[in-house]
Protein backbone atom coordinates (compact mmCIF):
# COMPACT_ATOMS: atom_id res chain seq x y z
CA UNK A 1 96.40 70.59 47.06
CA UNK A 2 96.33 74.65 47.44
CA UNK A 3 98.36 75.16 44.74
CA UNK A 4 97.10 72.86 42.11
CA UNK A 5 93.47 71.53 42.41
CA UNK A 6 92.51 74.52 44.26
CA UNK A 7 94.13 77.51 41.93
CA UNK A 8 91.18 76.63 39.61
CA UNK A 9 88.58 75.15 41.70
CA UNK A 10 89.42 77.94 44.75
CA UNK A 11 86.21 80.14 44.28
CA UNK A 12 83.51 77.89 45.41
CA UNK A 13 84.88 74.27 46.15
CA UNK A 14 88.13 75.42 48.00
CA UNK A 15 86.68 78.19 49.85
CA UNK A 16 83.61 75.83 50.90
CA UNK A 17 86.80 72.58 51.97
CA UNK A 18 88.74 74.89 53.48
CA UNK A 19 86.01 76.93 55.63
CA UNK A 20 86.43 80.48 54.23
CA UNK A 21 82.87 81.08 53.64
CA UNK A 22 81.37 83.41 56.42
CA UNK A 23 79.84 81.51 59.51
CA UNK A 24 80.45 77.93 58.05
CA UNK A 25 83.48 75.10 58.98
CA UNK A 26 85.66 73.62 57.18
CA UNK A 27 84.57 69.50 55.47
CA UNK A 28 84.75 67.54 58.04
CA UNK A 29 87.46 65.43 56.36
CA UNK A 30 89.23 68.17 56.31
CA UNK A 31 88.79 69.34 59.95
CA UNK A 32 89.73 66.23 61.73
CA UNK A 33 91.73 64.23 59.04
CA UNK A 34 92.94 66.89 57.06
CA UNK A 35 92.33 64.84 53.65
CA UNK A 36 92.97 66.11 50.70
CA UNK A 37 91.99 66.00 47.00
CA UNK A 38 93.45 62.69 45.88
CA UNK A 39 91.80 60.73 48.78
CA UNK A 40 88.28 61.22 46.80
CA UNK A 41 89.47 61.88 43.66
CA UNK A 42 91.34 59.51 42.09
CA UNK A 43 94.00 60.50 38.33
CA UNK A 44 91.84 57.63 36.72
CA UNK A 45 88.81 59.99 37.15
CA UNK A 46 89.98 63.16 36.74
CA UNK A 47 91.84 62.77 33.69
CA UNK A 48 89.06 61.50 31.39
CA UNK A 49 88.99 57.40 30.84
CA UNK A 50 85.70 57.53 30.75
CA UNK A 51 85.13 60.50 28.41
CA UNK A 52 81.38 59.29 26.70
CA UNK A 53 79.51 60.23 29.83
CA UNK A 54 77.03 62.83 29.72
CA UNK A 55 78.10 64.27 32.88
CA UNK A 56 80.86 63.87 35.77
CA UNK A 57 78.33 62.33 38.03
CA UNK A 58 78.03 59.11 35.76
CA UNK A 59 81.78 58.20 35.80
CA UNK A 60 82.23 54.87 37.35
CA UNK A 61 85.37 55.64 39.27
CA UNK A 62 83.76 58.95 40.65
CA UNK A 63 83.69 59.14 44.29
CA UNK A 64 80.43 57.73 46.40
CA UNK A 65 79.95 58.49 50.21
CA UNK A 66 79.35 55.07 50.68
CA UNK A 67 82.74 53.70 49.55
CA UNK A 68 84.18 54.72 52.67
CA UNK A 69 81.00 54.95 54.87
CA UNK A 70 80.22 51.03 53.67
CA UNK A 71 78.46 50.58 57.45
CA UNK A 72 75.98 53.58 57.63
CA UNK A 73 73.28 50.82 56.52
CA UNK A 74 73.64 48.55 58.95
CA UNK A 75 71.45 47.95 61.80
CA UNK A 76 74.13 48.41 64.25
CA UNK A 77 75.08 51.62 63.22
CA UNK A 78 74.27 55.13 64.58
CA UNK A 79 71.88 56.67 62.81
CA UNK A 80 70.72 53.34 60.56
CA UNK A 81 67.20 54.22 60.25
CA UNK A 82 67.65 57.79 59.07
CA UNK A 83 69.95 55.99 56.24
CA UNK A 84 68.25 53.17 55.01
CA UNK A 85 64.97 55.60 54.88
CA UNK A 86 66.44 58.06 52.92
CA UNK A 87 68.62 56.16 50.80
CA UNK A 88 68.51 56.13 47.03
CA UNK A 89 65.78 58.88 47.68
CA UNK A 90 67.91 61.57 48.99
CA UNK A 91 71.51 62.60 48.37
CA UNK A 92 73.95 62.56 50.93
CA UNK A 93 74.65 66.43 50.87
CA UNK A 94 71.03 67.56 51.35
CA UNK A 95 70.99 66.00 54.90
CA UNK A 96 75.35 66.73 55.27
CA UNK A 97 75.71 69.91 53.90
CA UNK A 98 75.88 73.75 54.97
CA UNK A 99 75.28 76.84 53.25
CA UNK A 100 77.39 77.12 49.74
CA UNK A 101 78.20 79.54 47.04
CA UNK A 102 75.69 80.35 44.03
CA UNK A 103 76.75 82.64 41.46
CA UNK A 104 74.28 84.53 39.30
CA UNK A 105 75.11 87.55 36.23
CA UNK A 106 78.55 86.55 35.81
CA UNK A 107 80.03 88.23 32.42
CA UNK A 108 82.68 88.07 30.09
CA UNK A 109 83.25 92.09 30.34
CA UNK A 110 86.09 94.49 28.62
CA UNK A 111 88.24 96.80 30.63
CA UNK A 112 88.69 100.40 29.49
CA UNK A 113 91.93 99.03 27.95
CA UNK A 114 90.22 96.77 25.98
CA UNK A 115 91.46 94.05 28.11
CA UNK A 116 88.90 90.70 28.53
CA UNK A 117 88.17 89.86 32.19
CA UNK A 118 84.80 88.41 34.26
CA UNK A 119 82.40 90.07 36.39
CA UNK A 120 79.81 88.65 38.79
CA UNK A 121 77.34 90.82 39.80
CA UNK A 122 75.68 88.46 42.40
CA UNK A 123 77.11 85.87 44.50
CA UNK A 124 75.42 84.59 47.93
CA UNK A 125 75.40 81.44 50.45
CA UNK A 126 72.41 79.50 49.72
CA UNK A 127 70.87 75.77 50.45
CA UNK A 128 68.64 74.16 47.85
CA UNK A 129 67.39 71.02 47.48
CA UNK A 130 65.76 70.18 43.93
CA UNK A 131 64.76 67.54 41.88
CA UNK A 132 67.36 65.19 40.33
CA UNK A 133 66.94 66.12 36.41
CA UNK A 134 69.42 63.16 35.30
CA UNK A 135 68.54 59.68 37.48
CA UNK A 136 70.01 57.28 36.83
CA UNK A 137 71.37 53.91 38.10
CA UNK A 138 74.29 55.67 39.76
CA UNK A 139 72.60 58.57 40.97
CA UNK A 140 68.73 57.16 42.06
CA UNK A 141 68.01 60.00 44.58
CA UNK A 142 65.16 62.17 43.60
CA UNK A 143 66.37 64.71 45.89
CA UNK A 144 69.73 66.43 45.79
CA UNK A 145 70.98 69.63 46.38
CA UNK A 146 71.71 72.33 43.36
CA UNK A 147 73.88 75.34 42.71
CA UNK A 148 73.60 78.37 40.45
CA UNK A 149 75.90 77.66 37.47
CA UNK A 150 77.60 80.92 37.00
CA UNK A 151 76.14 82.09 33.93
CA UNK A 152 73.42 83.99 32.18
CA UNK A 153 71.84 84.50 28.86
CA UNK A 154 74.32 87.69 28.14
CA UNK A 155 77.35 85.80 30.13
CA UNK A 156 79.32 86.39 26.63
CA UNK A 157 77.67 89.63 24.94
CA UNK A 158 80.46 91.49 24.84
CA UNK A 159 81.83 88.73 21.97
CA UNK A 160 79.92 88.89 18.51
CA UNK A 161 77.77 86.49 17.49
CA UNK A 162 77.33 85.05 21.06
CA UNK A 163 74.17 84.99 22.15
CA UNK A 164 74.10 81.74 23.78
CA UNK A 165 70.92 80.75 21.52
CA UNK A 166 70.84 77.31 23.45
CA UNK A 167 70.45 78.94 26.73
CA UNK A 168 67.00 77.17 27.47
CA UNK A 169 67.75 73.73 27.21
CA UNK A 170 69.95 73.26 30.30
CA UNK A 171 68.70 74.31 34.09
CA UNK A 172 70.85 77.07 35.36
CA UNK A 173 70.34 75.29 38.79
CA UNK A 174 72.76 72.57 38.76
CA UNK A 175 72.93 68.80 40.45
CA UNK A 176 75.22 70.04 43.38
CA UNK A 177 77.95 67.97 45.75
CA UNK A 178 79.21 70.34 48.01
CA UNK A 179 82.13 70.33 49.34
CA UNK A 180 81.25 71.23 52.72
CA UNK A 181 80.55 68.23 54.61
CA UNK A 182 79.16 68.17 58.48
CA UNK A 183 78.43 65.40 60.17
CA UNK A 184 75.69 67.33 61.99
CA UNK A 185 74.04 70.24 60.36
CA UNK A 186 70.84 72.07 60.41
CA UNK A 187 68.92 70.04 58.53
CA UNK A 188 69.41 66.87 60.40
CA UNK A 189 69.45 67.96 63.72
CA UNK A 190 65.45 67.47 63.47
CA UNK A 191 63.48 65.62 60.99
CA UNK A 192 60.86 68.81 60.46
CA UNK A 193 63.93 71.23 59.75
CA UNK A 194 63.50 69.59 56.29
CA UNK A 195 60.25 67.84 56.28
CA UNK A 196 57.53 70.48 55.89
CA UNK A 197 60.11 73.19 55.55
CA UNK A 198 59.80 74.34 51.53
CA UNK A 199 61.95 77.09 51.93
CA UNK A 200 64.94 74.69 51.93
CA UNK A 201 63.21 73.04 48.35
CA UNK A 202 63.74 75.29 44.91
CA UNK A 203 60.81 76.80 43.79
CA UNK A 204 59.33 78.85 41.17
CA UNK A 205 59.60 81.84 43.28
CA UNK A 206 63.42 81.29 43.99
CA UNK A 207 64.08 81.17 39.83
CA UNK A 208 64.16 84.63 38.18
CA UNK A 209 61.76 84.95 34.91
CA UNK A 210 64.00 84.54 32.74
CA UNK A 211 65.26 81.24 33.65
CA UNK A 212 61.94 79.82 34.64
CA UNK A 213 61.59 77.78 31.73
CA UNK A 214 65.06 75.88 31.97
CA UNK A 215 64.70 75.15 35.41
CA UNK A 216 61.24 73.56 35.34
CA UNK A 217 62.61 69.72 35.46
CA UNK A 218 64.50 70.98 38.74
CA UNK A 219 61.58 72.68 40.59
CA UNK A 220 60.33 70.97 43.44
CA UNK A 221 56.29 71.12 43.18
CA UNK A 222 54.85 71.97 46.23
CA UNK A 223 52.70 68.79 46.38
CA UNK A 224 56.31 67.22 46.73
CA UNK A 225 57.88 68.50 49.75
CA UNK A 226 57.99 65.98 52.19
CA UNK A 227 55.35 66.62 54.57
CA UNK A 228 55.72 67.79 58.07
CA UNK A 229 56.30 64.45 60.72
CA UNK A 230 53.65 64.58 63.58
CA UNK A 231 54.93 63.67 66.90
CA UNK A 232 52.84 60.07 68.27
């Protein structure tokens, strides 16, 4: 697993499986069962049968939570009315998940020798829970959690003719599974951690200038942040 899914994915979802990021664990199913790759993630899926989709989240033999976790919806399971309330509203990792890696500035640069290489100028630990821009009948939740996609409008300037004219028509905040499951986590451990709480939820003030305009259909409006729960 180290040595082949993670020498190219090692950055954010390695370091976020494996625990490397400062003050967070490991994935759970890596912690106690020490799972790797292949248990999720199946050849079938990541080699390509199902090439036409518009994105990875809409491949049929993609991993769901609920594949393995089949009895979280039943009434005689812990936690049953937290998951049938939430469910097909909210995506597993914004109530699972801890603290991962956004990028921002990263840039195709050119070493004194000429040499091609990437820089990223920020990088921090972040939670963010936005508005699903691509619903669908395999993703219904409204609510999911997004990352930074490492790039930015001058990610290739140092190449001709590469301006990245397109730049607007894609949110730079990016439906997000992290890789960093907890069974318990700060946002679950009370209902009002997230209810009422709109620093958790991606806002205007949260999206540099420049990008405002691309990540509109990702912003959560502050008329939809689930309200604060009063105690009877």
């Amino acid at each position: 697993m180290k040595e082949v899914c993670i020498a190219c994915h090692g950055s954010r979802v390695g370091d976020e499986y494996l625990g490397k990021n400062d003050s967070c664990s490991p994935d759970i199913h890596y912690k106690k069962a020490f799972m790797t790759c292949e248990k999720c993630h199946t050849s079938e899926e990541m080699h390509g049968e199902e090439a036409n989709h518009s994105n990875r989240y809409e491949v049929k033999s993609g991993p769901k939570c609920d594949q393995c976790h089949e009895n979280i919806y039943n009434k005689e399971s812990d936690n049953h009315s937290a998951h049938s309330n939430h469910r097909d509203r909210v995506s597993c990792q914004v109530c699972h998940s801890q603290p991962y890696t956004n990028c921002f500035d990263c840039h195709v640069a050119l070493s004194e020798d000429g040499e091609k290489y990437y820089e990223v100028k920020e990088h921090s630990l972040n939670f963010k829970i936005g508005i699903n821009p691509n619903i669908s009948e395999r993703r219904k939740e409204k609510y999911v959690t997004l990352r930074h996609a490492p790039v930015a409008k001058g990610t290739f300037s140092s190449y001709k003719g590469a301006e990245l004219p397109a730049f607007d028509s894609q949110p730079t905040w990016k439906m997000a599974t992290p890789h960093n499951i907890q069974r318990k986590t700060f946002q679950n451990s009370e209902c009002n951690n997230c209810h009422g709480n709109k620093d958790l939820f991606l806002q205007e003030k949260d999206v540099r200038n420049i990008e405002l305009k691309c990540n509109i259909p990702v912003i959560v409006p502050l008329e939809d942040i689930p309200p604060l729960i009063k105690e009877e």
